[in-house]
N, C-alpha and C. Protein backbone atom coordinates (compact mmCIF):
# COMPACT_ATOMS: atom_id res chain seq x y z
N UNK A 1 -105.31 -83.71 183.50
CA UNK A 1 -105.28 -82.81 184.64
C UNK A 1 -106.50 -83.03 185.54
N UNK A 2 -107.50 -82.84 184.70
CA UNK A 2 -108.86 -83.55 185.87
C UNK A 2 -108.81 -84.74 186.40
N UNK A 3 -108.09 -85.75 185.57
CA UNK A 3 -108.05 -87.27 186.31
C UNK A 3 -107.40 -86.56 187.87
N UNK A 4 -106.33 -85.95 187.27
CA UNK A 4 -105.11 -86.24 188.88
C UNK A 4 -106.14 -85.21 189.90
N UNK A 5 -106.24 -83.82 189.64
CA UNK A 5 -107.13 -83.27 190.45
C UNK A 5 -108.21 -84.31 191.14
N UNK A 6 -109.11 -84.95 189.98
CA UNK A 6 -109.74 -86.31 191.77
C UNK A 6 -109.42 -87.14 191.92
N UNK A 7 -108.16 -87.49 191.41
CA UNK A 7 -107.58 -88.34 192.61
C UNK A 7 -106.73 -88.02 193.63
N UNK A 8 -106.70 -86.29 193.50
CA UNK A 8 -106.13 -85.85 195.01
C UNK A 8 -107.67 -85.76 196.15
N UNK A 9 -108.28 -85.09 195.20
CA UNK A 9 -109.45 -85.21 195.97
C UNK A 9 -109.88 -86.28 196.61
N UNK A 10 -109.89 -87.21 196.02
CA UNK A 10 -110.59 -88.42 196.87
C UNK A 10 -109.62 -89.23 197.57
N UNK A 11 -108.26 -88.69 197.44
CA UNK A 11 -107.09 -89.38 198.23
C UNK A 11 -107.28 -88.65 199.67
N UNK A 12 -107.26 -87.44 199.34
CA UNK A 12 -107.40 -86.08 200.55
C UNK A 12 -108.72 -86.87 201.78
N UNK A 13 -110.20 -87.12 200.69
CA UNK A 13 -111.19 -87.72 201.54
C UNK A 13 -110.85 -88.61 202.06
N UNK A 14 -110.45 -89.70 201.59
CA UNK A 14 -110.34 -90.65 202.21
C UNK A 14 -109.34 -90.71 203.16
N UNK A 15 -108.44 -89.59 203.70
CA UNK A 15 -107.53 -90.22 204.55
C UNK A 15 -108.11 -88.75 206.20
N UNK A 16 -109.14 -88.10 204.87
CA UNK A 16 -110.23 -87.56 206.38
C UNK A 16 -111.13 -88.21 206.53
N UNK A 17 -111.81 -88.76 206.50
CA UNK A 17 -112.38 -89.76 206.97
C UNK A 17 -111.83 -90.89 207.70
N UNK A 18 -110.37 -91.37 207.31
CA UNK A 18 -109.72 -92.09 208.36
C UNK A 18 -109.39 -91.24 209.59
N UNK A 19 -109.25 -90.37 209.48
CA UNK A 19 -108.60 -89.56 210.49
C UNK A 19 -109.82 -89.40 211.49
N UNK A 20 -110.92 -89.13 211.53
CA UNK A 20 -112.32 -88.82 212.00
C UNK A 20 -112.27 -90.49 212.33
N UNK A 21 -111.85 -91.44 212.25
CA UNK A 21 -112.23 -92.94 212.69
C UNK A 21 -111.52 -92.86 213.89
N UNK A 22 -110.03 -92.60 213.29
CA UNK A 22 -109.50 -92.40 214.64
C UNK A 22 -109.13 -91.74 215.82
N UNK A 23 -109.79 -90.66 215.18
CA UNK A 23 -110.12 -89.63 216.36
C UNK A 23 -111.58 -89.92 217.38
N UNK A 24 -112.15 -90.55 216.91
CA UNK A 24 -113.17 -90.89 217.53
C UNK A 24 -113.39 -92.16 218.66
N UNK A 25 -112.05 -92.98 218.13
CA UNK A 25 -111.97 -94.24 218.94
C UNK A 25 -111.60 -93.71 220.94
N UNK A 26 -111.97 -94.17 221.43
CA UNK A 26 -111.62 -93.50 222.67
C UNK A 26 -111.13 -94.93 223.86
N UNK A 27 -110.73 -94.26 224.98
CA UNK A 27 -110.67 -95.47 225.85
C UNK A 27 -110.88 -94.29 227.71
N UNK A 28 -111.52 -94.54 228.09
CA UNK A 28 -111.72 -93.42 229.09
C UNK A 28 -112.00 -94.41 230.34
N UNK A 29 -112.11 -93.54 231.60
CA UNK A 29 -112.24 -94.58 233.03
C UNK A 29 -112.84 -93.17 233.62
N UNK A 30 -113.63 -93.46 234.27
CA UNK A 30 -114.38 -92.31 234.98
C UNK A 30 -115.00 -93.03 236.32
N UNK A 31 -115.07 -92.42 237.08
CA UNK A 31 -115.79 -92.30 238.51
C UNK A 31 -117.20 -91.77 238.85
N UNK A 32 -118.23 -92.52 238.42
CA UNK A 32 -119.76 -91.86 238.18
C UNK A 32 -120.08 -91.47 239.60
N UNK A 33 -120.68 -90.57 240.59
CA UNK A 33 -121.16 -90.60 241.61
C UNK A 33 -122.44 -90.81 241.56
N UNK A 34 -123.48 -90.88 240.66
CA UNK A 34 -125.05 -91.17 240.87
C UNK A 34 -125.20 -92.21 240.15
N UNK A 35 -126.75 -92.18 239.89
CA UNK A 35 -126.73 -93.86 239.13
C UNK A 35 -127.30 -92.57 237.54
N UNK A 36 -126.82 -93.48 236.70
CA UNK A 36 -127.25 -92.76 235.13
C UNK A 36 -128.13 -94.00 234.20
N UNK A 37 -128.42 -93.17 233.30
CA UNK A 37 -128.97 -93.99 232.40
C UNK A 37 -128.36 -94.08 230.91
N UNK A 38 -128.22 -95.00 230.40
CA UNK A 38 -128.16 -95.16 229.34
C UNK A 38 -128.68 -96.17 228.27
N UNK A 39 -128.99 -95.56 227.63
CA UNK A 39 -130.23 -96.29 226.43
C UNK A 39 -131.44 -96.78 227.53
N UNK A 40 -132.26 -97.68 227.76
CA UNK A 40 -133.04 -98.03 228.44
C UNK A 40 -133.01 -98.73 229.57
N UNK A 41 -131.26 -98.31 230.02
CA UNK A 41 -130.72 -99.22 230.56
C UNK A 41 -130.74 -98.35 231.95
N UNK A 42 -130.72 -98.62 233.85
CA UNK A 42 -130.13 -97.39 234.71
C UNK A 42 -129.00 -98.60 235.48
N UNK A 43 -127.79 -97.50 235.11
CA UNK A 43 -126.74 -98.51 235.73
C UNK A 43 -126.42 -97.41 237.25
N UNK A 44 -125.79 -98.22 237.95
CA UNK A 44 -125.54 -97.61 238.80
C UNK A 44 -123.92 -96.78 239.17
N UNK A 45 -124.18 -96.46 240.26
CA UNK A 45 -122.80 -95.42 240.58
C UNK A 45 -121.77 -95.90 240.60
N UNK A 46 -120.22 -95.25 240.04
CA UNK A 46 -119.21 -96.44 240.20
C UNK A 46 -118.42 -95.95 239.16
N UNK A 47 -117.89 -96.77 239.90
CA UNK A 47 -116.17 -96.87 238.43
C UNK A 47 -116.40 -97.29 237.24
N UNK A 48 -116.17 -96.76 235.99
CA UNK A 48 -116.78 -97.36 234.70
C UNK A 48 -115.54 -97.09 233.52
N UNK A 49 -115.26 -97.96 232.92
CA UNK A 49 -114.50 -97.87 231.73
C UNK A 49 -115.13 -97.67 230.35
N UNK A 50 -115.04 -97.28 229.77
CA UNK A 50 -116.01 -96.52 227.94
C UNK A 50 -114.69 -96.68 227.48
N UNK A 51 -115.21 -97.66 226.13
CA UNK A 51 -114.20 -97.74 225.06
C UNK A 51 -114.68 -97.98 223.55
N UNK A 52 -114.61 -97.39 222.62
CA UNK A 52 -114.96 -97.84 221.15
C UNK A 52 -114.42 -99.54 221.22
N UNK A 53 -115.42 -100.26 220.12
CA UNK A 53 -115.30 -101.63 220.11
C UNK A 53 -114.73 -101.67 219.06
N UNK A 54 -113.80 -102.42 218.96
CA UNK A 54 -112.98 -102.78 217.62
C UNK A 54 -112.86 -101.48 216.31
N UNK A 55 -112.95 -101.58 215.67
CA UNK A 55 -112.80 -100.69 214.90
C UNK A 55 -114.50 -100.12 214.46
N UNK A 56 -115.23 -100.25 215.07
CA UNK A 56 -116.37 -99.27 214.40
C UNK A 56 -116.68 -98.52 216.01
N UNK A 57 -116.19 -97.25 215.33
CA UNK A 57 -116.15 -96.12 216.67
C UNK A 57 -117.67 -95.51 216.61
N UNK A 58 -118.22 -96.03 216.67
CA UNK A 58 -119.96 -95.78 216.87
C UNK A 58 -120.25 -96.98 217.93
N UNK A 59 -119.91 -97.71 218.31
CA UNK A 59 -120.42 -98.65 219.13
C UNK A 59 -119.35 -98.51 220.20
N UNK A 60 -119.92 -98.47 221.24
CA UNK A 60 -119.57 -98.28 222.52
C UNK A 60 -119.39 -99.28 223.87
N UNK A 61 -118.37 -100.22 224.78
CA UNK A 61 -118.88 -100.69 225.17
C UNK A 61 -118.40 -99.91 226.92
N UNK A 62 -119.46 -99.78 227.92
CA UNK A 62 -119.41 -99.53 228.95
C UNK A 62 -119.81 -100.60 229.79
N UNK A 63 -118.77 -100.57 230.73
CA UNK A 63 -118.07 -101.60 232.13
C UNK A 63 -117.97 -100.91 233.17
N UNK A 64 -118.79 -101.28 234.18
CA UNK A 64 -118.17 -101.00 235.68
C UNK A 64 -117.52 -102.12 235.81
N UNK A 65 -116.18 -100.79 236.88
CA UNK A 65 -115.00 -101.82 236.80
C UNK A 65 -115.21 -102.76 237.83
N UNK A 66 -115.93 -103.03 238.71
CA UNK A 66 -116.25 -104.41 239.58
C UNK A 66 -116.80 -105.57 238.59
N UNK A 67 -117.13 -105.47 237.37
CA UNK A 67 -117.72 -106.08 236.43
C UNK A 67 -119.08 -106.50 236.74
N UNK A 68 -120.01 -105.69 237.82
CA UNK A 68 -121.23 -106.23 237.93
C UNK A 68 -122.17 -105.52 236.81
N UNK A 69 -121.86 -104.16 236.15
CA UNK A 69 -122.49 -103.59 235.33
C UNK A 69 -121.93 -103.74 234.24
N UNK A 70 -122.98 -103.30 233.26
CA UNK A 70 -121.62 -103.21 231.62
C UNK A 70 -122.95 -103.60 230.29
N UNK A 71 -123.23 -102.51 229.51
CA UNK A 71 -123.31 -102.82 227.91
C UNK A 71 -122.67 -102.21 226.85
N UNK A 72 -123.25 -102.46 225.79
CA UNK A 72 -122.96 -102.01 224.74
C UNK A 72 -124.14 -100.99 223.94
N UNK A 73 -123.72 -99.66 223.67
CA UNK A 73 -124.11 -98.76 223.22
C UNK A 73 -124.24 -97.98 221.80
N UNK A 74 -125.14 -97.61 220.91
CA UNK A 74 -124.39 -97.11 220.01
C UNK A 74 -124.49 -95.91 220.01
N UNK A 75 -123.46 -94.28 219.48
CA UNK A 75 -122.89 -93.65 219.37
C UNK A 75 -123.26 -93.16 218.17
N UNK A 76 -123.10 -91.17 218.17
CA UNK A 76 -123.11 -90.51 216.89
C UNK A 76 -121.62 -89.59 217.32
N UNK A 77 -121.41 -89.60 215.93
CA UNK A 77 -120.51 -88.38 216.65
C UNK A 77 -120.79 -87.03 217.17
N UNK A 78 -119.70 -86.60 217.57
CA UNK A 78 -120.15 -85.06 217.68
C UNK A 78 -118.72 -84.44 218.04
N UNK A 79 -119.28 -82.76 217.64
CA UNK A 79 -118.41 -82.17 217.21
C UNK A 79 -117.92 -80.97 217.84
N UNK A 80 -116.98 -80.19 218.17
CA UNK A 80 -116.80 -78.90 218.42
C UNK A 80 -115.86 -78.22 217.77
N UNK A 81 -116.01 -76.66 217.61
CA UNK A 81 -114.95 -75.90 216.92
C UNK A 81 -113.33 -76.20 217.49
N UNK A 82 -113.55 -76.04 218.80
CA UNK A 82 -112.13 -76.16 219.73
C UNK A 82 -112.34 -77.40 220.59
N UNK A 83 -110.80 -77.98 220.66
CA UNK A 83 -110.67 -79.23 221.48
C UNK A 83 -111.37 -79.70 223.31
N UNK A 84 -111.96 -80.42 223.14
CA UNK A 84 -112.23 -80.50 224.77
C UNK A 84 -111.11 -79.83 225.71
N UNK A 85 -111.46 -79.30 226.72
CA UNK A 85 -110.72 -79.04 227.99
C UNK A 85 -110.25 -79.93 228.72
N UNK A 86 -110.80 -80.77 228.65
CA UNK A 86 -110.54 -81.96 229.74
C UNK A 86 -110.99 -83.28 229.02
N UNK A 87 -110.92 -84.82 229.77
CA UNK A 87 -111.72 -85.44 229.54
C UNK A 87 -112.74 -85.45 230.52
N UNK A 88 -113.91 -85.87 229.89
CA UNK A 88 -114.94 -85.89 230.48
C UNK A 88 -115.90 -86.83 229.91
N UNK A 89 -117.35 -87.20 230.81
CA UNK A 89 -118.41 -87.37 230.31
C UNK A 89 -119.57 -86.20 230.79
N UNK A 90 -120.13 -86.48 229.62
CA UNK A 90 -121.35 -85.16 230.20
C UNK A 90 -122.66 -85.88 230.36
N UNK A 91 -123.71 -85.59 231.57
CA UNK A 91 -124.88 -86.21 231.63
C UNK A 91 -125.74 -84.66 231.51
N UNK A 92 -126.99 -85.35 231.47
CA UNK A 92 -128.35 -84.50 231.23
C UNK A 92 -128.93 -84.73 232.14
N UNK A 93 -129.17 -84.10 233.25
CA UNK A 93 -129.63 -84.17 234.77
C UNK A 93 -130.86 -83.14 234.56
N UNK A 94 -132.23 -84.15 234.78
CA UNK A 94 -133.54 -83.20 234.81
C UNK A 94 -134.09 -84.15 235.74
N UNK A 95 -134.45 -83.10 237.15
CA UNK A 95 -134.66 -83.03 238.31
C UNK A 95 -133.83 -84.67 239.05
N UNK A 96 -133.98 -85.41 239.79
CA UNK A 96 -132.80 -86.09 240.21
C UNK A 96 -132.18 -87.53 238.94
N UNK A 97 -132.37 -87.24 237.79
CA UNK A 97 -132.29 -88.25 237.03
C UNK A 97 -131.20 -88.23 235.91
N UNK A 98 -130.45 -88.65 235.72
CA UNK A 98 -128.82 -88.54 235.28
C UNK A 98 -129.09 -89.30 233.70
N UNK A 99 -128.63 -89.16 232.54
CA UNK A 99 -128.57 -89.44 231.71
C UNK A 99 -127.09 -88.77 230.69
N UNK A 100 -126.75 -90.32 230.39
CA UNK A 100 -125.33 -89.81 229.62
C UNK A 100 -125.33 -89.26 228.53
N UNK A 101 -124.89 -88.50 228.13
CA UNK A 101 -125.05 -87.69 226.69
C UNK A 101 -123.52 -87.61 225.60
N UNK A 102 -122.66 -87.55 226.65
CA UNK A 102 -121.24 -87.18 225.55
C UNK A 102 -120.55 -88.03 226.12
N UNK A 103 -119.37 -88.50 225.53
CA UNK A 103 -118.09 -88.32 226.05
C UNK A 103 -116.64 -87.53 224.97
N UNK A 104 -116.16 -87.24 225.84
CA UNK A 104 -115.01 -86.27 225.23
C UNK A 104 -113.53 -86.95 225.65
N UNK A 105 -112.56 -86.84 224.89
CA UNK A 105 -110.87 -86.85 225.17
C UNK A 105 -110.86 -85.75 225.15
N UNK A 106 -109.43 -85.25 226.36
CA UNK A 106 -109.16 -83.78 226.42
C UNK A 106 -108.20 -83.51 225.08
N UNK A 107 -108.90 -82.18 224.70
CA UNK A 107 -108.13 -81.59 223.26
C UNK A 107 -108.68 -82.03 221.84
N UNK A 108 -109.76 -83.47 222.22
CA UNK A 108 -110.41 -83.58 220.74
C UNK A 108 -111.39 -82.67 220.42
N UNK A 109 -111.60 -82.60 219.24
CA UNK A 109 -112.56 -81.76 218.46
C UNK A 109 -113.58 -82.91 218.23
N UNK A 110 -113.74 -83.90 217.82
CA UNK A 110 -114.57 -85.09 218.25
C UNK A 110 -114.77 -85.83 219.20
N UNK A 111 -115.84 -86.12 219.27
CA UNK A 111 -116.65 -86.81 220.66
C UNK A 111 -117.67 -87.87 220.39
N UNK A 112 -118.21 -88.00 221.05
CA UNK A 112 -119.26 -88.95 220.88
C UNK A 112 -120.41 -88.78 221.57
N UNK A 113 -121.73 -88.89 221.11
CA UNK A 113 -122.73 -88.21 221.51
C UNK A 113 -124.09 -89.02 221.58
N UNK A 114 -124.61 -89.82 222.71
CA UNK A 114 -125.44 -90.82 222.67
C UNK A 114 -127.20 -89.85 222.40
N UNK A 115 -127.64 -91.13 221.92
CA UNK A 115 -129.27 -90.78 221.52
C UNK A 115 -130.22 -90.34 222.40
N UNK A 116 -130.89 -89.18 222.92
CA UNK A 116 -131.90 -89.23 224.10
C UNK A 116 -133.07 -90.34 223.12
N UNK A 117 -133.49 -90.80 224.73
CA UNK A 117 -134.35 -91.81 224.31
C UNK A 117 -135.72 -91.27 224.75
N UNK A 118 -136.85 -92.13 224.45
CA UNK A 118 -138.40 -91.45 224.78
C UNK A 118 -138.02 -91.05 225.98
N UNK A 119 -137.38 -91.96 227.15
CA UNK A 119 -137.83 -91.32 228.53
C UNK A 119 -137.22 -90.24 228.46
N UNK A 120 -136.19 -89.79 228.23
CA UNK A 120 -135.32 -88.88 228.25
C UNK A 120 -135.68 -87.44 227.74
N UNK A 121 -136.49 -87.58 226.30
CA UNK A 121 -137.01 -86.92 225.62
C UNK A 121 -138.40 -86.28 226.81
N UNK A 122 -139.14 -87.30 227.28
CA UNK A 122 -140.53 -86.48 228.19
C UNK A 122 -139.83 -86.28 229.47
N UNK A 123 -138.97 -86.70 229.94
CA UNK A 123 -138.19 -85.78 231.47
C UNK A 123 -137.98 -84.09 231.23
N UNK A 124 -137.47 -83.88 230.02
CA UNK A 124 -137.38 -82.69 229.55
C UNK A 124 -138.25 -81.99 229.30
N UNK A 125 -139.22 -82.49 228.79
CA UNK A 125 -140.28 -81.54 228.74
C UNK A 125 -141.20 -81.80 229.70
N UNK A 126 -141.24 -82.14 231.21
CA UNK A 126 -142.28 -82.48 232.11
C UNK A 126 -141.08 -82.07 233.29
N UNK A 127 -140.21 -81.57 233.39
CA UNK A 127 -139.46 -81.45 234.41
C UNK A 127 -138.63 -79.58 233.94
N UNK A 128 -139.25 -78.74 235.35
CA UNK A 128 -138.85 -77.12 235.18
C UNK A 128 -137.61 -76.95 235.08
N UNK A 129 -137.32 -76.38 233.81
CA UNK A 129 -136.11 -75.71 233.06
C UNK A 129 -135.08 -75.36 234.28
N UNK A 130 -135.71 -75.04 235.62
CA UNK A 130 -134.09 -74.72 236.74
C UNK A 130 -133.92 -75.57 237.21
N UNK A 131 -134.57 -77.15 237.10
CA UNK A 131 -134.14 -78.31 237.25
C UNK A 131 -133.59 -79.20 236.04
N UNK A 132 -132.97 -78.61 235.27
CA UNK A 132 -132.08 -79.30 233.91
C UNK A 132 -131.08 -78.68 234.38
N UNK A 133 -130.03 -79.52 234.11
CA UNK A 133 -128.58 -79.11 233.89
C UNK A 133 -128.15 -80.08 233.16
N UNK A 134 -126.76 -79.47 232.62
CA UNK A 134 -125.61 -80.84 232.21
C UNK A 134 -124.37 -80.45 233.17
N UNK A 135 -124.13 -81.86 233.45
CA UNK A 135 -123.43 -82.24 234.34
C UNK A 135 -122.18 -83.05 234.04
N UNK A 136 -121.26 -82.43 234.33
CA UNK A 136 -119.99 -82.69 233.66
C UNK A 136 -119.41 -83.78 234.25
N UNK A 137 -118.39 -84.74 234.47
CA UNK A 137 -117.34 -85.85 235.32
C UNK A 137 -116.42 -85.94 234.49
N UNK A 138 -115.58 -85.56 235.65
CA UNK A 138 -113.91 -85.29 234.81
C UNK A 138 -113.48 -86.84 234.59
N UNK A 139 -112.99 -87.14 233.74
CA UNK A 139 -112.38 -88.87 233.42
C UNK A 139 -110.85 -88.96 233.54
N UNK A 140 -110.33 -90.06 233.04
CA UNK A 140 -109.25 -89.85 232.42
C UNK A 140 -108.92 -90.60 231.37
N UNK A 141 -108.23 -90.81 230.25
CA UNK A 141 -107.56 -91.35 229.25
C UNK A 141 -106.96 -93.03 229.65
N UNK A 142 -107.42 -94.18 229.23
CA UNK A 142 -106.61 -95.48 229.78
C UNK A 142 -106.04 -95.87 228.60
């Protein structure tokens, strides 16, 4: 009886944990209006495609769609009780300086949630609290 009990258990895990792989894989197209940053990188304004790379949904690769911009990123997840509203990406805007932070599919409960980096980390604390926001851009699903 204990054998079968974990091997429901670890049948159960393992097919949540698949499920969390593929909930996390994404493919999105968004319309940036400012220039943002990501990782140490500042790309500029524009049409951009975000997609998980092959099967490890932690790595990220972002393309403007003229193909003059474009890397590769890595990714944590992240989480909410209730499904996104929309798709979106979310930036971290402290005073005129844009930094990507999420992206979401509309209705997932998983997301993906990039690393603030040093600069990112001292903008925040050297730039007045009514000059932070997060800043939402509606996407869509490709």
């Amino acid at each position: 009886m204990k054998r079968q009990a974990f091997s429901l258990v670890s049948l159960l895990s393992l097919l949540l944990m698949a499920g969390s792989a593929i909930a996390q894989t994404i493919h999105v197209r968004a319309n940036v209006p400012f220039n943002f940053s990501v990782g140490n990188k500042t790309l500029p304004a524009g049409a951009y495609d975000i997609r998980t790379i092959s099967s490890d949904t932690k790595m990220l690769l972002l393309q403007a769609r003229d193909g003059k911009s474009g890397m590769i990123v890595g990714s944590n997840a992240a989480q909410a009780l209730a499904g996104a509203g929309k798709t979106k990406l979310v930036f971290n805007r402290y005073g005129s300086q844009y930094f990507l932070a999420e992206i979401w599919a509309g209705g997932a409960t998983l997301g993906h949630q990039l690393p603030k980096t040093s600069r990112e980390k001292e903008l925040a604390k050297e730039v007045a609290s009514d000059l932070t926001r997060r800043v939402e851009v509606v996407a869509s699903l490709y």
